[in-house]
Protein backbone atom coordinates (compact mmCIF):
# COMPACT_ATOMS: atom_id res chain seq x y z
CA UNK A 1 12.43 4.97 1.09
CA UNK A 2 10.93 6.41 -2.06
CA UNK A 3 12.39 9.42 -3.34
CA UNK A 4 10.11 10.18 -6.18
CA UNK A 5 7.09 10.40 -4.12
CA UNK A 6 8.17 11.82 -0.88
CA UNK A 7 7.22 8.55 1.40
CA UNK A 8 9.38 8.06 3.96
CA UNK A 9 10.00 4.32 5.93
CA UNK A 10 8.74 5.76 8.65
CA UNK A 11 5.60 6.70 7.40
CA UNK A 12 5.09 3.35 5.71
CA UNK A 13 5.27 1.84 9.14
CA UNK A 14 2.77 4.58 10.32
CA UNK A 15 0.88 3.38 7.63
CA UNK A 16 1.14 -0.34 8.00
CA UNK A 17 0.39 -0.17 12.03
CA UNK A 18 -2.68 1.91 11.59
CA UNK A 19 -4.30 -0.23 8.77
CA UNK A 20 -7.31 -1.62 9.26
CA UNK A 21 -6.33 -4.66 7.42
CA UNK A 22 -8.28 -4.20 4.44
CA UNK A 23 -6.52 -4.99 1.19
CA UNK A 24 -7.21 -5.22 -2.41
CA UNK A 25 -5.34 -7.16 -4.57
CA UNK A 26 -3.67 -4.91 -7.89
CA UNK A 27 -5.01 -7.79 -10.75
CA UNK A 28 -3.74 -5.02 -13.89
CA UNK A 29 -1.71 -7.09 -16.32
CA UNK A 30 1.74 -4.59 -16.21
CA UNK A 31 1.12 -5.00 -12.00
CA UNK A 32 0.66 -8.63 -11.72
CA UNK A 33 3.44 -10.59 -9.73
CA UNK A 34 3.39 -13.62 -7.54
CA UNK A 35 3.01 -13.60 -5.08
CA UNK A 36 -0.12 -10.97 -5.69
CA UNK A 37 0.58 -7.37 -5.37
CA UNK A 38 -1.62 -6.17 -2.71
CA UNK A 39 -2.14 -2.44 -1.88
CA UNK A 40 -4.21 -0.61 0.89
CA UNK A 41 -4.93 2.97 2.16
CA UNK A 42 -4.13 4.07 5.47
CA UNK A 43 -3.04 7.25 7.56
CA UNK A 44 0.36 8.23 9.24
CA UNK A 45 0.41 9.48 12.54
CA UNK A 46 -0.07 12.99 10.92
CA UNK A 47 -2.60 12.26 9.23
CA UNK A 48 -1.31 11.87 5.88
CA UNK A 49 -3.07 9.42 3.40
CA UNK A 50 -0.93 6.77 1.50
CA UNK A 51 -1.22 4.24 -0.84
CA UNK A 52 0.45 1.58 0.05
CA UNK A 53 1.54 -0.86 -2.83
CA UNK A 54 3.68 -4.13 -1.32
CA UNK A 55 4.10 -8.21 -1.83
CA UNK A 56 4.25 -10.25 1.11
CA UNK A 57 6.00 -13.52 0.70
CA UNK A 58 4.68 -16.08 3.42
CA UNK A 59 7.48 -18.41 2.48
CA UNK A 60 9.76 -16.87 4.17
CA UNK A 61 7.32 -14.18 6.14
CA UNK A 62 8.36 -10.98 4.39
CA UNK A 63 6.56 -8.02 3.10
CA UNK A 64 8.25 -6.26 -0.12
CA UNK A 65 6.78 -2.78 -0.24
CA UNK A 66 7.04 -1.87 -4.20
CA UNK A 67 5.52 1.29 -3.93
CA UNK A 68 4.17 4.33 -1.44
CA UNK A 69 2.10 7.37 -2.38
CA UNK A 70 -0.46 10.16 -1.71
CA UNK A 71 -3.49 8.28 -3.24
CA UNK A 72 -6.01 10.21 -5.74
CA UNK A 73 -9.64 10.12 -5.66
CA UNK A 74 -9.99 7.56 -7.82
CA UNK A 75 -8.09 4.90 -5.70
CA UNK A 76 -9.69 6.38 -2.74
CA UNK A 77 -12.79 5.68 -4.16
CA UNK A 78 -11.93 2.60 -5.38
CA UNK A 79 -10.61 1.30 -2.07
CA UNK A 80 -13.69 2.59 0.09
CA UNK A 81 -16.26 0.56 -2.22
CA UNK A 82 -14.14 -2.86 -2.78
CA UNK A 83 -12.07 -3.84 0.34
């Protein structure tokens, strides 16, 4: 799925299944989109950490995942005090 950070599909599903359902929604100027860009932290089933950056269209009842990565502290951090 994303070559440049190492994320697999898989793993985004991993991701996806064991989120809590907590999302924040990315408001930046250069990340804006509409429908919102929303993004989360979760865990695979190894226990990897990812980022998970995605649009979901409820038009039509589809989630676009933009982006998937190892989070840093500062999204961590960011994610644990505002969703």
């Amino acid at each position: 799925m994303d070559e440049k950070h190492g994320v697999t599909i898989e793993e985004v599903y991993e991701a996806f299944d064991n989120s809590d359902g907590r999302t924040l929604i990315d408001t930046r100027d250069r990340h804006k989109s509409h429908p919102p860009t929303e993004w989360f932290i979760s865990q695979t089933r190894k226990g990897r950490s990812l980022k998970i950056c995605y649009i979901f269209d409820e038009d039509k009842n589809i989630i676009f995942v933009k982006t998937a990565y190892e989070p840093n502290a500062e999204e961590v951090r960011i994610f644990n005090k505002y969703a």
